[in-house]
C-alpha atoms as a PDB file:
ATOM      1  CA  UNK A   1     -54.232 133.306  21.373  1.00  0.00           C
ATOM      2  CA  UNK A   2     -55.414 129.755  22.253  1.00  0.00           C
ATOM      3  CA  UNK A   3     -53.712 127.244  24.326  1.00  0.00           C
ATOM      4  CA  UNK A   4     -54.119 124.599  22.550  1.00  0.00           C
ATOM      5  CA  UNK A   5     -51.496 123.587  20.148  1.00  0.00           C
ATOM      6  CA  UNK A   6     -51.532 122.280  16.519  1.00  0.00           C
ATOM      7  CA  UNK A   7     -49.779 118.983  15.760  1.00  0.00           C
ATOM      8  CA  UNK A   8     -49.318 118.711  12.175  1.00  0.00           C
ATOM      9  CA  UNK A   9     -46.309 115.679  11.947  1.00  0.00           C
ATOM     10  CA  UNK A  10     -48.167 112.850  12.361  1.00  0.00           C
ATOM     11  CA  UNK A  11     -49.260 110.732  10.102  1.00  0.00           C
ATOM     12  CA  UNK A  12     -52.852 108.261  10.100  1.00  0.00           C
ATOM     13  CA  UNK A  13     -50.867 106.154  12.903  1.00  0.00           C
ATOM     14  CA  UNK A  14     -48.985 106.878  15.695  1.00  0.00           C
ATOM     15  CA  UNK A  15     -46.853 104.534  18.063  1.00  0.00           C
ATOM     16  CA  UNK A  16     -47.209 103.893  21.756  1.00  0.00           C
ATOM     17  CA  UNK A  17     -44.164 105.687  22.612  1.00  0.00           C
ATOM     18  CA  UNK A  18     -44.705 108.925  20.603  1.00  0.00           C
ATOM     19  CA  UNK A  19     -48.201 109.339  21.597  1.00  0.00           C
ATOM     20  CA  UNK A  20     -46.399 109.223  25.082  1.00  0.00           C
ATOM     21  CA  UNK A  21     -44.032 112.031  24.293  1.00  0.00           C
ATOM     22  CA  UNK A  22     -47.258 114.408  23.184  1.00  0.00           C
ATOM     23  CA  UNK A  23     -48.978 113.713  26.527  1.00  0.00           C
ATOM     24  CA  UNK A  24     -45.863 114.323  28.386  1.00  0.00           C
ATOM     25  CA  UNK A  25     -45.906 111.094  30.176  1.00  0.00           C
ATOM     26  CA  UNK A  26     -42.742 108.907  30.718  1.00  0.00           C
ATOM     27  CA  UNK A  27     -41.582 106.591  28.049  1.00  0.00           C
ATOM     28  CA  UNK A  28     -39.811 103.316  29.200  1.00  0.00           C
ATOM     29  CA  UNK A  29     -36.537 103.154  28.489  1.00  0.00           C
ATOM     30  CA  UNK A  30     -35.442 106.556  28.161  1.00  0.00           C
ATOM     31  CA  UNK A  31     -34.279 109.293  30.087  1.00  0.00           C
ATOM     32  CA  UNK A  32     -33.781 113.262  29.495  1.00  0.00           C
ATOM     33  CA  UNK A  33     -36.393 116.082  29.314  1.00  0.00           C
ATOM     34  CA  UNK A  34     -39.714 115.680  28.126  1.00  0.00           C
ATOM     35  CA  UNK A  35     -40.500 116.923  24.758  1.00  0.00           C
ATOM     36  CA  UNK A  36     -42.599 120.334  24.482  1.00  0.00           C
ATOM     37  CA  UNK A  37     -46.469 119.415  25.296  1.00  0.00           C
ATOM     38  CA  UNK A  38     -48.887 118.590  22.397  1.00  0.00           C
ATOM     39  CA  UNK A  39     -52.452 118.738  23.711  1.00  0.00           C
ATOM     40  CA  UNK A  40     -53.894 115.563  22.401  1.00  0.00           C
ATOM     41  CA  UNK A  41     -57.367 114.373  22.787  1.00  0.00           C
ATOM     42  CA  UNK A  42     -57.104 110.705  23.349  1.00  0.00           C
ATOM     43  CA  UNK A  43     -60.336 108.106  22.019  1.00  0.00           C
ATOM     44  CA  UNK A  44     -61.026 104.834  22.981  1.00  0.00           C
ATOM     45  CA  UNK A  45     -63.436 102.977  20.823  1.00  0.00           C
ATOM     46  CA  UNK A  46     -63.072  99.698  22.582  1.00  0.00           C
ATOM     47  CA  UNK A  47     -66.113  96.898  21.334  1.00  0.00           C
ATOM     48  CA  UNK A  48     -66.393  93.308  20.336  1.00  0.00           C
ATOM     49  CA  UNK A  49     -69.072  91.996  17.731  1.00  0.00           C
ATOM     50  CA  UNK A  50     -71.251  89.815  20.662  1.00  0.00           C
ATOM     51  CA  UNK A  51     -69.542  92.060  23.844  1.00  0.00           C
ATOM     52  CA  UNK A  52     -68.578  92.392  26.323  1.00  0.00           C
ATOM     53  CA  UNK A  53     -69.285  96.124  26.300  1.00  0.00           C
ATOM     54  CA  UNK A  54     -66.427  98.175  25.311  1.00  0.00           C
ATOM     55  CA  UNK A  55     -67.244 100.773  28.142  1.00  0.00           C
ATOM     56  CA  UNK A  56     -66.676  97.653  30.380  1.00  0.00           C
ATOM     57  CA  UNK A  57     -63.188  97.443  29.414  1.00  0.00           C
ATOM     58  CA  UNK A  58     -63.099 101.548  29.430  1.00  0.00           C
ATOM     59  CA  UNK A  59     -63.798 101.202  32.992  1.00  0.00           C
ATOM     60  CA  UNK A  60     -61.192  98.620  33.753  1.00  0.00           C
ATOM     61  CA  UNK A  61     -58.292 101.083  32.620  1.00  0.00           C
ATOM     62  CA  UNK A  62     -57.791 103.105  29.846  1.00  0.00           C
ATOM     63  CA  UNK A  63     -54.799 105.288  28.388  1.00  0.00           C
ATOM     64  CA  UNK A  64     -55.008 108.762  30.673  1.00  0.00           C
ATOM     65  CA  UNK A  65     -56.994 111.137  30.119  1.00  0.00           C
ATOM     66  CA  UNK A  66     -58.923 108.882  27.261  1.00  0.00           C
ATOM     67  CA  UNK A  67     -62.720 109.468  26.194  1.00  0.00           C
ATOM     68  CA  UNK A  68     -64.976 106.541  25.987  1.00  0.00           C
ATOM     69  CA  UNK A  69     -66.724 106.733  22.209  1.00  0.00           C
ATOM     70  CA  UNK A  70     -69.408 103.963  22.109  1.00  0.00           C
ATOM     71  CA  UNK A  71     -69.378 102.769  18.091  1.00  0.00           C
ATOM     72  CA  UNK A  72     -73.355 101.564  18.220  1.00  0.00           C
ATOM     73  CA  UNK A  73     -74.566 104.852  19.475  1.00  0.00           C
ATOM     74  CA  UNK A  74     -71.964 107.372  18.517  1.00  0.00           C
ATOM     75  CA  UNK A  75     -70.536 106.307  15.395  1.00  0.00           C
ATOM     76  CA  UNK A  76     -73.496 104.713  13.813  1.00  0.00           C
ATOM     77  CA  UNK A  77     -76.610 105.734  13.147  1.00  0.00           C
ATOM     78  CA  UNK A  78     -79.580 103.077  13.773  1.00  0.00           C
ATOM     79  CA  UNK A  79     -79.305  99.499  11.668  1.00  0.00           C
ATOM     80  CA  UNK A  80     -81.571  99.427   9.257  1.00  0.00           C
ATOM     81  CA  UNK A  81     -81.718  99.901   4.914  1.00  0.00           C
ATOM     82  CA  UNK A  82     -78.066 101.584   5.101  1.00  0.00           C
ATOM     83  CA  UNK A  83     -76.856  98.526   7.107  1.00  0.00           C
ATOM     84  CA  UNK A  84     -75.517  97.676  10.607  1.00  0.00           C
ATOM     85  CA  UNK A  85     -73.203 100.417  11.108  1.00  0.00           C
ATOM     86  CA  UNK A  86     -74.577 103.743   9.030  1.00  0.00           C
ATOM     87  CA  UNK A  87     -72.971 106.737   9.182  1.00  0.00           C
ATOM     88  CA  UNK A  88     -74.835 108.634  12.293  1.00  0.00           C
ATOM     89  CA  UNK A  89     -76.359 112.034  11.488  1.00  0.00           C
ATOM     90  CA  UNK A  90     -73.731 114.568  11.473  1.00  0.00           C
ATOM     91  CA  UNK A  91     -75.028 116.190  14.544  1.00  0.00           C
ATOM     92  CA  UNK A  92     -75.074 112.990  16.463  1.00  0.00           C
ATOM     93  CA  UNK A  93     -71.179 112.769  15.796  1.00  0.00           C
ATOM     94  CA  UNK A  94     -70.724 116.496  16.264  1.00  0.00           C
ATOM     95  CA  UNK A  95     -71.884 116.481  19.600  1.00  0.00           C
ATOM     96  CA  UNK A  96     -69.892 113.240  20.551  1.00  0.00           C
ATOM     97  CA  UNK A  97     -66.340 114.443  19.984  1.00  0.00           C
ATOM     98  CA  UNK A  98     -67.774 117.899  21.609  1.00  0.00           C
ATOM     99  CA  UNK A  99     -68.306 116.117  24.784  1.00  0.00           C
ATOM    100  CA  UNK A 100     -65.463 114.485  24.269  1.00  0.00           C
ATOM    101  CA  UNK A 101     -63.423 117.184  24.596  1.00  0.00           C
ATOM    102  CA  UNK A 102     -62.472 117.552  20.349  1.00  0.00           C
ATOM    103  CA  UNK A 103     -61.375 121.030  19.206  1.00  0.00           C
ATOM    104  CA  UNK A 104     -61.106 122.171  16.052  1.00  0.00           C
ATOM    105  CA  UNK A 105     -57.426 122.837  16.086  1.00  0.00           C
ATOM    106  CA  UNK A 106     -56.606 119.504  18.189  1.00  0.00           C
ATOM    107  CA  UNK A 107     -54.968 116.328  17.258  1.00  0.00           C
ATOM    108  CA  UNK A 108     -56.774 113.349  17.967  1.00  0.00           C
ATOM    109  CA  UNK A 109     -55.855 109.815  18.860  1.00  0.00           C
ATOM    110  CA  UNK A 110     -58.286 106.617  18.080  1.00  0.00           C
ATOM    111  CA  UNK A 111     -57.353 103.605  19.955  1.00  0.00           C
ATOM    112  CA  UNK A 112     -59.107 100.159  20.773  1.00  0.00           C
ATOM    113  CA  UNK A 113     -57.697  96.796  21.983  1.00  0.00           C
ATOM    114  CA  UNK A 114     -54.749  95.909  19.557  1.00  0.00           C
ATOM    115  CA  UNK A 115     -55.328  95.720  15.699  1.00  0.00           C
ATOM    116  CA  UNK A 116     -57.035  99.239  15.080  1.00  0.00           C
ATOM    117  CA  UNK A 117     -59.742  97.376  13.242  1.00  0.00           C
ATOM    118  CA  UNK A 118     -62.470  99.394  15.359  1.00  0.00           C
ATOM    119  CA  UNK A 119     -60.463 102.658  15.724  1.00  0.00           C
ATOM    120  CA  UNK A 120     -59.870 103.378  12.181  1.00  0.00           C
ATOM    121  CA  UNK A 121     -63.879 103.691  11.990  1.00  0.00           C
ATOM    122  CA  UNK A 122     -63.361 106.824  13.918  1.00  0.00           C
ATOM    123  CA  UNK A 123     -60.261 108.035  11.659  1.00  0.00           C
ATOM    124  CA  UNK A 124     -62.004 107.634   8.823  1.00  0.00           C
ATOM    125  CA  UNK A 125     -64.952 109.732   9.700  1.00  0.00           C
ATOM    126  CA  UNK A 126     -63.225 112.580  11.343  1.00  0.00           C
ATOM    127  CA  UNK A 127     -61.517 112.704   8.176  1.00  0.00           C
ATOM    128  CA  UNK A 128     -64.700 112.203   6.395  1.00  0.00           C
ATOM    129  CA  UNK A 129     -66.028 115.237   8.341  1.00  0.00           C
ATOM    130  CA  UNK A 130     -63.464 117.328   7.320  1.00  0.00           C
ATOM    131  CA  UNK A 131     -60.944 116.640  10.706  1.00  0.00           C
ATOM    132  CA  UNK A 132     -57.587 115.629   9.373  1.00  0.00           C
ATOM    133  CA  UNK A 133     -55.597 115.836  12.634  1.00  0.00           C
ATOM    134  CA  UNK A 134     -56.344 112.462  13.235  1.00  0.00           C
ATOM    135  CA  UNK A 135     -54.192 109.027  13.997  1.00  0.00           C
ATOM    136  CA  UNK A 136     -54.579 105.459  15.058  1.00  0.00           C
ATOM    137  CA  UNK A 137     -52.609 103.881  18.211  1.00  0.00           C
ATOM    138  CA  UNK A 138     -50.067 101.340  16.575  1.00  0.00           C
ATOM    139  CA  UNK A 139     -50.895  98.040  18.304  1.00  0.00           C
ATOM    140  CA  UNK A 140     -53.646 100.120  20.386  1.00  0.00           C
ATOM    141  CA  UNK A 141     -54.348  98.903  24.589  1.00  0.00           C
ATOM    142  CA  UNK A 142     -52.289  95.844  24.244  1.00  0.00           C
ATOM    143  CA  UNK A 143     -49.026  97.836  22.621  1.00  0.00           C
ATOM    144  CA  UNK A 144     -49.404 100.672  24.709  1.00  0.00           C
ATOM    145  CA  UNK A 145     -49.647  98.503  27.929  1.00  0.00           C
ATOM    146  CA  UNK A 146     -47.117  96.245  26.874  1.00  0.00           C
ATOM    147  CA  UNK A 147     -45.058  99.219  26.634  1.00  0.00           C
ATOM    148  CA  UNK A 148     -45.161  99.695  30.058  1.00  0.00           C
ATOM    149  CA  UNK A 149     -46.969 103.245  29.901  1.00  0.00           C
ATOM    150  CA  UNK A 150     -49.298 104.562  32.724  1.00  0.00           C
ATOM    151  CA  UNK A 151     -53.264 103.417  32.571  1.00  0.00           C
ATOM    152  CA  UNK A 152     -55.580 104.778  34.593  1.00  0.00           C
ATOM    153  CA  UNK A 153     -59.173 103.951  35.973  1.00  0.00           C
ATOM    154  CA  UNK A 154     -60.140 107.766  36.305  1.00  0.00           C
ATOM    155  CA  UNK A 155     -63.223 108.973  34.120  1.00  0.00           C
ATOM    156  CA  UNK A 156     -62.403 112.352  32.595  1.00  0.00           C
ATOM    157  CA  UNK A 157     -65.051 114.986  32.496  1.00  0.00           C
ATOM    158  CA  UNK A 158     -63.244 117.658  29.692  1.00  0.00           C
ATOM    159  CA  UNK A 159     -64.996 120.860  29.294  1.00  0.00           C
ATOM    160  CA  UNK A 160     -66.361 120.917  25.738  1.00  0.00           C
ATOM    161  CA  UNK A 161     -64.449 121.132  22.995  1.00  0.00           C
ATOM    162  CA  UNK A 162     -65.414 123.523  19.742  1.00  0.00           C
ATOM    163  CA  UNK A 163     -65.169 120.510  16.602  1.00  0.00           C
ATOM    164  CA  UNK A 164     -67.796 121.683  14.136  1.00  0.00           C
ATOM    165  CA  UNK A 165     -68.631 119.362  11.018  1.00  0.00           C
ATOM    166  CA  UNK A 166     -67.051 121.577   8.739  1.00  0.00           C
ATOM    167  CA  UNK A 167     -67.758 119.491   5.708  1.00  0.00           C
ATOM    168  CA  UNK A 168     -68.767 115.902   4.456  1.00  0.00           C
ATOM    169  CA  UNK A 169     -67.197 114.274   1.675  1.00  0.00           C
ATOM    170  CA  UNK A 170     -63.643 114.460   3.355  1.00  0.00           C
ATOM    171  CA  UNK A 171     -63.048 110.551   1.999  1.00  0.00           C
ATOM    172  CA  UNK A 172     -64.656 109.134  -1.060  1.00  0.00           C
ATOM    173  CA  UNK A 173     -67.744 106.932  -0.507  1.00  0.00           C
ATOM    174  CA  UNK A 174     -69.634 104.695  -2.258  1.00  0.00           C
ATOM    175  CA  UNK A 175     -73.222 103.366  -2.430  1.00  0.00           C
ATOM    176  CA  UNK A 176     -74.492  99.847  -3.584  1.00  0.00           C
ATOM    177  CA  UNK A 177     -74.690 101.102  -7.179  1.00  0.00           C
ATOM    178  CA  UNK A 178     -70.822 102.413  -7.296  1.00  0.00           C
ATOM    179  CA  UNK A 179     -69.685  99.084  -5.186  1.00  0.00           C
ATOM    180  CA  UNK A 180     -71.216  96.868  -8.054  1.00  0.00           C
ATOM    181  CA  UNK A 181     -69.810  99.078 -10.694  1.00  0.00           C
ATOM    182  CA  UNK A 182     -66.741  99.268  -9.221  1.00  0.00           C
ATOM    183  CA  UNK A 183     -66.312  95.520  -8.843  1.00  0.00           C
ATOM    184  CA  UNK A 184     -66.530  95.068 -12.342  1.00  0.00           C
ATOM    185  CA  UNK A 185     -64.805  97.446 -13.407  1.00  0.00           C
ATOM    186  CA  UNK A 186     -62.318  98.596 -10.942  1.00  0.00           C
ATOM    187  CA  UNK A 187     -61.076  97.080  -7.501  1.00  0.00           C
ATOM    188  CA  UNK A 188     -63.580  96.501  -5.038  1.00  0.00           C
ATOM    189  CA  UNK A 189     -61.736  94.938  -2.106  1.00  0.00           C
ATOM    190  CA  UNK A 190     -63.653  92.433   0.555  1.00  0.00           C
ATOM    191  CA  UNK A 191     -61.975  93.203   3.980  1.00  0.00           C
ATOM    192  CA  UNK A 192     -63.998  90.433   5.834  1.00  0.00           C
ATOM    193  CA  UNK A 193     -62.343  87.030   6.453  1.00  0.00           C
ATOM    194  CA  UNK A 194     -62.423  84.647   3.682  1.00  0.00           C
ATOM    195  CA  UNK A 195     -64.487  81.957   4.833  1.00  0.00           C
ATOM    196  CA  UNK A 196     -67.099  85.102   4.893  1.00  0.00           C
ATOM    197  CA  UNK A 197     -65.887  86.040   1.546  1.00  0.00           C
ATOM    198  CA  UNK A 198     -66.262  82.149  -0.030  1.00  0.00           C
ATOM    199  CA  UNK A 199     -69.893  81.647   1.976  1.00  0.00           C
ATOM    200  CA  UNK A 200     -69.042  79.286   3.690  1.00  0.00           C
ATOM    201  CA  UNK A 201     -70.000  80.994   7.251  1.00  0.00           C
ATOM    202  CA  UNK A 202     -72.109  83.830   7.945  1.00  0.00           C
ATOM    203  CA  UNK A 203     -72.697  84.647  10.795  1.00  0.00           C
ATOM    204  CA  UNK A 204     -74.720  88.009  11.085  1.00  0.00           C
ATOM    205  CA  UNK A 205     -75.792  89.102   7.658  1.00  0.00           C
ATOM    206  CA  UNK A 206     -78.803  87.162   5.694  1.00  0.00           C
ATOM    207  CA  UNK A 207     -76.944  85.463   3.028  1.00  0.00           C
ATOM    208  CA  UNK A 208     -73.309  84.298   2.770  1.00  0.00           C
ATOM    209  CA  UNK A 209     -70.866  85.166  -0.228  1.00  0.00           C
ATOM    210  CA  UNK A 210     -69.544  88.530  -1.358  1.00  0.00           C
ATOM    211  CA  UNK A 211     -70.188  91.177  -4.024  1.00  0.00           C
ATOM    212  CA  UNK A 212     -69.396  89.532  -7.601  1.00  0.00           C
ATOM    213  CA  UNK A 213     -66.128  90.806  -9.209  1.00  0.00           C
ATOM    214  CA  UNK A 214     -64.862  91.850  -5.701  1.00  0.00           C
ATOM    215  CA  UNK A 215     -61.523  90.782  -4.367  1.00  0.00           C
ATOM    216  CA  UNK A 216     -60.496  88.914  -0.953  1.00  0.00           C
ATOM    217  CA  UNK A 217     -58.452  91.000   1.337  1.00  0.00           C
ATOM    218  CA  UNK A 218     -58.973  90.086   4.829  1.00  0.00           C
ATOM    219  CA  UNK A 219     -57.481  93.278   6.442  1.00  0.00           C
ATOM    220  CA  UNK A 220     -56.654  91.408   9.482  1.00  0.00           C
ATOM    221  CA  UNK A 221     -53.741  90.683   7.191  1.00  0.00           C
ATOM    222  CA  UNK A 222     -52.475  94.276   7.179  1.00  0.00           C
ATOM    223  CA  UNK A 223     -51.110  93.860  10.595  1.00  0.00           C
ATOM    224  CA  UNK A 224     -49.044  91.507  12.023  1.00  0.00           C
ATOM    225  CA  UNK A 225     -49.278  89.221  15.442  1.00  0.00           C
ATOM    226  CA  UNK A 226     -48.525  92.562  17.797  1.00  0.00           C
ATOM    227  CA  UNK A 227     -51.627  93.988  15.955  1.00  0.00           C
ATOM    228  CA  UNK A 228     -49.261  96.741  14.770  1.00  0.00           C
ATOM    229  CA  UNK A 229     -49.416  97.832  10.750  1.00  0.00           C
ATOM    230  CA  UNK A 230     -47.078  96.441   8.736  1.00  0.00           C
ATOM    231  CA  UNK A 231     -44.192  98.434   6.998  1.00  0.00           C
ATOM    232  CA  UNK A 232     -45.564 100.919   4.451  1.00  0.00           C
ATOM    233  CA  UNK A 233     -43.518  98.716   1.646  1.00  0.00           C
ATOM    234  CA  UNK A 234     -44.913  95.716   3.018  1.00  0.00           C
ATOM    235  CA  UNK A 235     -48.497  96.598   2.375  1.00  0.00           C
ATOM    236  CA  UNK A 236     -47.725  98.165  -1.297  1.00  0.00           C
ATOM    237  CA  UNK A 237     -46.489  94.745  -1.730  1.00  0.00           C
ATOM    238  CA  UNK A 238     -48.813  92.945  -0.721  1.00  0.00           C
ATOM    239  CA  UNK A 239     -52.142  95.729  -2.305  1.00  0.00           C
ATOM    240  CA  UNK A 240     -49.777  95.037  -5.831  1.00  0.00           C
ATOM    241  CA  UNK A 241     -49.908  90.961  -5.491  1.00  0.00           C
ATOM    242  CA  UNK A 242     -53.878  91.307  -4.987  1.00  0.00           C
ATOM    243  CA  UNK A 243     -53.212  93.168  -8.928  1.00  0.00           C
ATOM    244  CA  UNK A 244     -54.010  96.833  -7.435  1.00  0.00           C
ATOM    245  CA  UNK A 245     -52.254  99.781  -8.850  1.00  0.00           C
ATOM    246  CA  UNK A 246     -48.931  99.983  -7.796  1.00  0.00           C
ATOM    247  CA  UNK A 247     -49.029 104.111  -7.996  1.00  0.00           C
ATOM    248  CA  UNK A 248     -51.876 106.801  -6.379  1.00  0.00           C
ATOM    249  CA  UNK A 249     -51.880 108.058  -9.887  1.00  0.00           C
ATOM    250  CA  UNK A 250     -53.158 104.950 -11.393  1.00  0.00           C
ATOM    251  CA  UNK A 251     -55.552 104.431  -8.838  1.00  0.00           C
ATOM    252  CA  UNK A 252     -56.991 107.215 -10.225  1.00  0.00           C
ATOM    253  CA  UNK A 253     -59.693 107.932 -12.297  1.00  0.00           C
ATOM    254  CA  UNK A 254     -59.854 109.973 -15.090  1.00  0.00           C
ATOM    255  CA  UNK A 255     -62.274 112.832 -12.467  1.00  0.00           C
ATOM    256  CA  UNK A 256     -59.773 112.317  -9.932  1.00  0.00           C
ATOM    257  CA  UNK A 257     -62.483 109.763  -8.193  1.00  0.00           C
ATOM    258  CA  UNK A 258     -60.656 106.327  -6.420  1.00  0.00           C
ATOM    259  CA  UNK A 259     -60.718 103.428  -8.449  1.00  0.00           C
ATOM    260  CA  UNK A 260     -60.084 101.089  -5.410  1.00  0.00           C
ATOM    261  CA  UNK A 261     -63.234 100.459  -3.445  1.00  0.00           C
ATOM    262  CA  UNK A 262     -63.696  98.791   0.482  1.00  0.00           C
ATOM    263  CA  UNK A 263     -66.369  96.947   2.356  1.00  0.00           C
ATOM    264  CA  UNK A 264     -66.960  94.247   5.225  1.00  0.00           C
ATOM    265  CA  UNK A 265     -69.719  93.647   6.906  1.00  0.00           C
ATOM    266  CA  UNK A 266     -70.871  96.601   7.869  1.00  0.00           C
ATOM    267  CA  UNK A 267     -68.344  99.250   7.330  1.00  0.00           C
ATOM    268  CA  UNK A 268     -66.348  99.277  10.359  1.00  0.00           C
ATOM    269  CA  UNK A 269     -63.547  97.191   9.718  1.00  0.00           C
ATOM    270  CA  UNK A 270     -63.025  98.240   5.706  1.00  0.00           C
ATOM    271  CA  UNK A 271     -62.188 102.306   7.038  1.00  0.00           C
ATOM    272  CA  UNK A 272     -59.209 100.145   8.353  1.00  0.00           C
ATOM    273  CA  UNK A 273     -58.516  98.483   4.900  1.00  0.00           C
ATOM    274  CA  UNK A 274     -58.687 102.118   3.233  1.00  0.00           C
ATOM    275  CA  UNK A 275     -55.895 102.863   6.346  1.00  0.00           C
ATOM    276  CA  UNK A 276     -53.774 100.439   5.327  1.00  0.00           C
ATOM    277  CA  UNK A 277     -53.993 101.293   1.507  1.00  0.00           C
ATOM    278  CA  UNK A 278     -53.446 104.948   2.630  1.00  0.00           C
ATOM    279  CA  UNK A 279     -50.481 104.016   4.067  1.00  0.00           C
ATOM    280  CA  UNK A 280     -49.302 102.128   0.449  1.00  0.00           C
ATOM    281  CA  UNK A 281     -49.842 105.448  -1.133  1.00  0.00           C
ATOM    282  CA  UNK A 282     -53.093 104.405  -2.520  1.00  0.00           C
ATOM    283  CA  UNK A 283     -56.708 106.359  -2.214  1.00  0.00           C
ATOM    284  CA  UNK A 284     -59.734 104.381  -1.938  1.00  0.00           C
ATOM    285  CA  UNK A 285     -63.371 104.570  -1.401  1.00  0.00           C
ATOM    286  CA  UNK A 286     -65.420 103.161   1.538  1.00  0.00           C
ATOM    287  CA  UNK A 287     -68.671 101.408   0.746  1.00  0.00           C
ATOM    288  CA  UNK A 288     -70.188 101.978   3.999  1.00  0.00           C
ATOM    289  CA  UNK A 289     -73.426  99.987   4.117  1.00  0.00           C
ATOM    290  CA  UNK A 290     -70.911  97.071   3.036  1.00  0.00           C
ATOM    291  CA  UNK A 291     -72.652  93.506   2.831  1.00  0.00           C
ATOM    292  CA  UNK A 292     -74.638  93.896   5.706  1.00  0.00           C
ATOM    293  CA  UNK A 293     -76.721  96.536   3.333  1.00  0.00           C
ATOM    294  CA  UNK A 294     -75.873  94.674  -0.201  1.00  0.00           C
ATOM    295  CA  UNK A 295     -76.952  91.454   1.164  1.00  0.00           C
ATOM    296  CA  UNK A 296     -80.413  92.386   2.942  1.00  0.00           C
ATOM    297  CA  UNK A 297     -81.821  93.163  -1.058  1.00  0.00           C
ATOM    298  CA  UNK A 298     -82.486  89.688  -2.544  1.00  0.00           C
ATOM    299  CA  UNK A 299     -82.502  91.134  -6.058  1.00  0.00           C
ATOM    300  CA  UNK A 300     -79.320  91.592  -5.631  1.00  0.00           C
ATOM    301  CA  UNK A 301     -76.417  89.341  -7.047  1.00  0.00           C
ATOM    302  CA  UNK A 302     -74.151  87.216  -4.467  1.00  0.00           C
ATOM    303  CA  UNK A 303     -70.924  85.294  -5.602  1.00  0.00           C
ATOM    304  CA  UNK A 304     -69.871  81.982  -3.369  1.00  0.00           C
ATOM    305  CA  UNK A 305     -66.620  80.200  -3.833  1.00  0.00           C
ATOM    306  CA  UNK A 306     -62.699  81.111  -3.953  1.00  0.00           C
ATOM    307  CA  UNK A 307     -61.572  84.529  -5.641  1.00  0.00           C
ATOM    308  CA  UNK A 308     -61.818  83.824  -9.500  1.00  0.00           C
ATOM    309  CA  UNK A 309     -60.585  87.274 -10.387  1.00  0.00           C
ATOM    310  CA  UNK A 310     -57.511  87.036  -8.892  1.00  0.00           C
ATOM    311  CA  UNK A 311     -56.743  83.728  -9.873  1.00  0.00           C
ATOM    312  CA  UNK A 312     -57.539  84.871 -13.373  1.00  0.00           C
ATOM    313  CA  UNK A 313     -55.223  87.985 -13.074  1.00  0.00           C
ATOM    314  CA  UNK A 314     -52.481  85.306 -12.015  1.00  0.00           C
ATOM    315  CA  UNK A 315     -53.059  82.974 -14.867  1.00  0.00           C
ATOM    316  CA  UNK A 316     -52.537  85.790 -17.236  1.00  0.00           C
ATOM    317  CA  UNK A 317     -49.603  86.892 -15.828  1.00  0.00           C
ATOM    318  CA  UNK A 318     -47.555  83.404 -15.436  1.00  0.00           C
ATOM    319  CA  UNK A 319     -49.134  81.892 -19.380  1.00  0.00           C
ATOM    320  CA  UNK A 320     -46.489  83.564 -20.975  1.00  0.00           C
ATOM    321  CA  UNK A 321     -43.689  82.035 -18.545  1.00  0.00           C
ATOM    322  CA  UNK A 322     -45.277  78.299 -19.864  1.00  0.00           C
END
């Protein structure tokens, strides 16, 4: 019988203090007998567009126990026609969370420094690759530290753990083709910042402006100062003023496909917008090669300027109040 036990209550995030409680470490604050141990394997995905490295700040301290996962090398496959940040060849992920200690049957824990904007990359693609047992830290480093809970400088060496891509197609995807259709005709939402989304700045990818018919959503707006998620109502709120569906079965389509769409820049930070509309209740497809991919093909079209769509779903809504 194996050792290692299942942990099947958490959902795609998980705070500071309960990730505690599953690696049997103290929690601040409270007293009494640990709860049972959970063996979790614990990720940190640390990295900054321009650096420093995020194995820099690995090496400065890290939750216990924690696995460096580098996102260039290990969660991307080399820049190129699929964009910055392509998926890597399955094998190339497979052996990453093998040396990182992933079994099949274990619960794993993504973390980088606060927002999650970086760790839900790896969320997304464990799911993707048919691992569900999978959560974000709530307010990753900066929560967890600010928590008071033990870091350590140690490196880890885990013997090697069994996870097997059992699957692809775990979370919807889409290519350029589906993004443009879905713009049009469905909800493609723009997780990148808007200045990025209007044109007015762009900093990395060769041209400025965003995928016509698609909606501004910076995700950054999901979570709050702390970097922690805001409430599960407050994002169905906020998905439903943006004119989303306000139900998983209307965001729907009629062969069960999403008809909400996600992109950025290159793919990293939208997993975290399709986080935040999981949490909402809503399914939705990652465009993975995002603009960094759509905007390298000059025959494609580009849209500058505020979010027309949205102010026209407004206008319709408020004429009859006139």
């Amino acid at each position: 019988m194996s050792s290692r036990a299942r942990f099947s209550g958490a959902g795609p995030v998980i705070d500071p203090d309960e990730l505690s409680r599953l690696l049997d470490l103290p929690v601040t604050g409270q007293a009494g007998a640990s709860q049972p141990r959970v063996q979790v394997v614990v990720l940190d995905v640390r990295w900054r567009l321009g650096g420093p490295p995020g194995i820099d700040s690995y090496a400065d301290g890290h939750l216990p126990g924690a696995m460096f996962i580098d996102l260039d090398s290990e969660l991307s496959g080399a820049p190129g026609q699929g964009g910055r940040h392509p998926l890597p060849e399955s094998g190339v992920f497979e052996n990453a969370m093998r040396a990182a200690g992933l079994h099949n049957d274990q619960f794993a824990v993504a973390y980088d420094d606060g927002d999650a904007t970086i760790a839900a990359r790896l969320w997304w693609m464990l799911r993707y690759y048919g691992h569900d047992q999978v959560a974000v830290l709530n307010g990753g480093y900066r929560a967890w530290t600010q928590a008071g809970l033990p870091i350590s400088k140690a490196i880890s060496r885990p013997a090697p753990g069994d996870f097997a891509v059992t699957r692809t197609g775990g979370m919807p995807v889409l290519d350029h083709a589906a993004a443009g259709r879905l713009a049009r005709s469905g909800f493609l939402l723009d997780a990148r910042q808007g200045e990025r989304y209007r044109g007015e700045v762009e900093p990395v990818d060769p041209a400025a402006g965003h995928i016509p018919g698609a909606i501004s959503a910076p995700t950054r707006e999901n979570v709050g100062p702390d970097g922690r998620f805001a409430s599960n109502d407050e994002l169905a709120r906020r998905f439903s003023s943006l004119g989303l569906p306000d139900s998983a079965d209307a965001a729907t389509g009629p062969e069960g496909e999403p008809v909400i769409g996600a992109y950025c820049g290159s793919g990293v930070t939208a997993a975290h917008e399709v986080l935040a509309l999981e949490l909402a209740g809503l399914p939705a497809a990652l465009y993975v090669g995002s603009w960094s991919q759509w905007s390298a093909d000059p025959s494609r079209p580009v849209a500058t300027g505020p979010d027309r769509r949205l102010y026209g779903k407004l206008y319709r809504h408020l004429r009859p109040l006139r």
